[in-house]
Protein backbone atom coordinates (compact mmCIF):
# COMPACT_ATOMS: atom_id res chain seq x y z
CA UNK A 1 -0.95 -23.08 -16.29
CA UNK A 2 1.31 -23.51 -13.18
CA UNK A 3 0.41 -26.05 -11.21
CA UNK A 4 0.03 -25.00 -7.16
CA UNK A 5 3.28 -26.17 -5.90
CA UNK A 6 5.30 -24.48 -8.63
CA UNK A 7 3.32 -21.11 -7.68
CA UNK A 8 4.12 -21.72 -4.54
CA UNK A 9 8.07 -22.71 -4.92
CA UNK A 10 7.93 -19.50 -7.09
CA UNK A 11 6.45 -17.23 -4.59
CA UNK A 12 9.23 -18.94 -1.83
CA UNK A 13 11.80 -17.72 -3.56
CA UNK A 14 10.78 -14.25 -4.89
CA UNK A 15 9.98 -13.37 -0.82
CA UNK A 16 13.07 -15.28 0.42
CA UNK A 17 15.09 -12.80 -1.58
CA UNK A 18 12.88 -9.68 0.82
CA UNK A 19 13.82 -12.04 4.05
CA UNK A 20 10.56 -13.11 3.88
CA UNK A 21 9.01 -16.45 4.08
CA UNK A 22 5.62 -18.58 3.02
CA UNK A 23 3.61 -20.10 5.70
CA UNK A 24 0.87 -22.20 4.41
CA UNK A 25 -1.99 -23.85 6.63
CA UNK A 26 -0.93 -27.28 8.75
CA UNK A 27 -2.23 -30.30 7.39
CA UNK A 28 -3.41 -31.74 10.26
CA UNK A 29 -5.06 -27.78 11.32
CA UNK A 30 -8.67 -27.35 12.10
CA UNK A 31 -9.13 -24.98 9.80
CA UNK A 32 -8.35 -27.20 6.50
CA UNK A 33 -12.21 -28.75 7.74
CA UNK A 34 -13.78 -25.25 6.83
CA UNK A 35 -12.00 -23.76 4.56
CA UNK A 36 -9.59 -24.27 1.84
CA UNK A 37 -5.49 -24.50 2.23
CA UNK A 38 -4.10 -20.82 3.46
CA UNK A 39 -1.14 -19.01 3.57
CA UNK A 40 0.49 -16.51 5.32
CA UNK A 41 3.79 -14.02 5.20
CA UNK A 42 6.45 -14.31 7.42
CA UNK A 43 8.84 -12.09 8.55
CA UNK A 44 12.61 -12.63 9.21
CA UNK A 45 11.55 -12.26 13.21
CA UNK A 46 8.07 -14.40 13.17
CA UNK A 47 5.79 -10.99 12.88
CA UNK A 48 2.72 -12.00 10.09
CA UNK A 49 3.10 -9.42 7.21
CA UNK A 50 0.28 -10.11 5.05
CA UNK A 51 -2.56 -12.34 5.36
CA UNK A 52 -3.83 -12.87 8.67
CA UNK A 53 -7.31 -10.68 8.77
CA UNK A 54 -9.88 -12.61 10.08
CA UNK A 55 -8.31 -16.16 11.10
CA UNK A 56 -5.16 -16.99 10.82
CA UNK A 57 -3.78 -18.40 6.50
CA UNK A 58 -6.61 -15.81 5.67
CA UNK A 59 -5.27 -14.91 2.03
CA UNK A 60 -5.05 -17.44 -1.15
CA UNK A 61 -2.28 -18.02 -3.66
CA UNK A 62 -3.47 -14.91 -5.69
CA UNK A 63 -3.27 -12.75 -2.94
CA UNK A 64 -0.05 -14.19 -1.87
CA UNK A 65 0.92 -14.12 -5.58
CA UNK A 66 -0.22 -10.35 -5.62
CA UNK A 67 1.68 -9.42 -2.99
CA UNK A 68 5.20 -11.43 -3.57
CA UNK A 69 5.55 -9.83 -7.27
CA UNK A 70 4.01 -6.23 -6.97
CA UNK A 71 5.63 -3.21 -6.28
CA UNK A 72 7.91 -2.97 -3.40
């Protein structure tokens, strides 16, 4: 298995090539105390794509993952 910064790297590029970017949750952000590490999709213009339901990061690697590599 992957480990999580390879996944991530991976992901990166696969949504750099749609203009697209990874955003994952601040280090030093109040919401690494109650939950787990986030991420988020970027657009080319700022505008969240995917993952930002109910707080901002909302979605995992998977979902990212999920997203990134299914069908266009």
């Amino acid at each position: 298995m992957a480990s999580i910064k390879i996944r991530e790297d991976r992901v990166r590029r696969q949504l750099a090539k749609r203009d697209m970017r990874l955003c994952k949750t601040p280090a030093r952000s109040w919401l690494r105390a109650f939950y787990s590490p986030g991420y988020m999709v970027v657009d080319h213009r700022n505008v969240v794509i995917s993952a930002c339901g109910t707080r901002q990061y909302d979605a995992s690697l998977e979902d990212v993952e999920r997203f990134a590599f299914g069908p266009r």
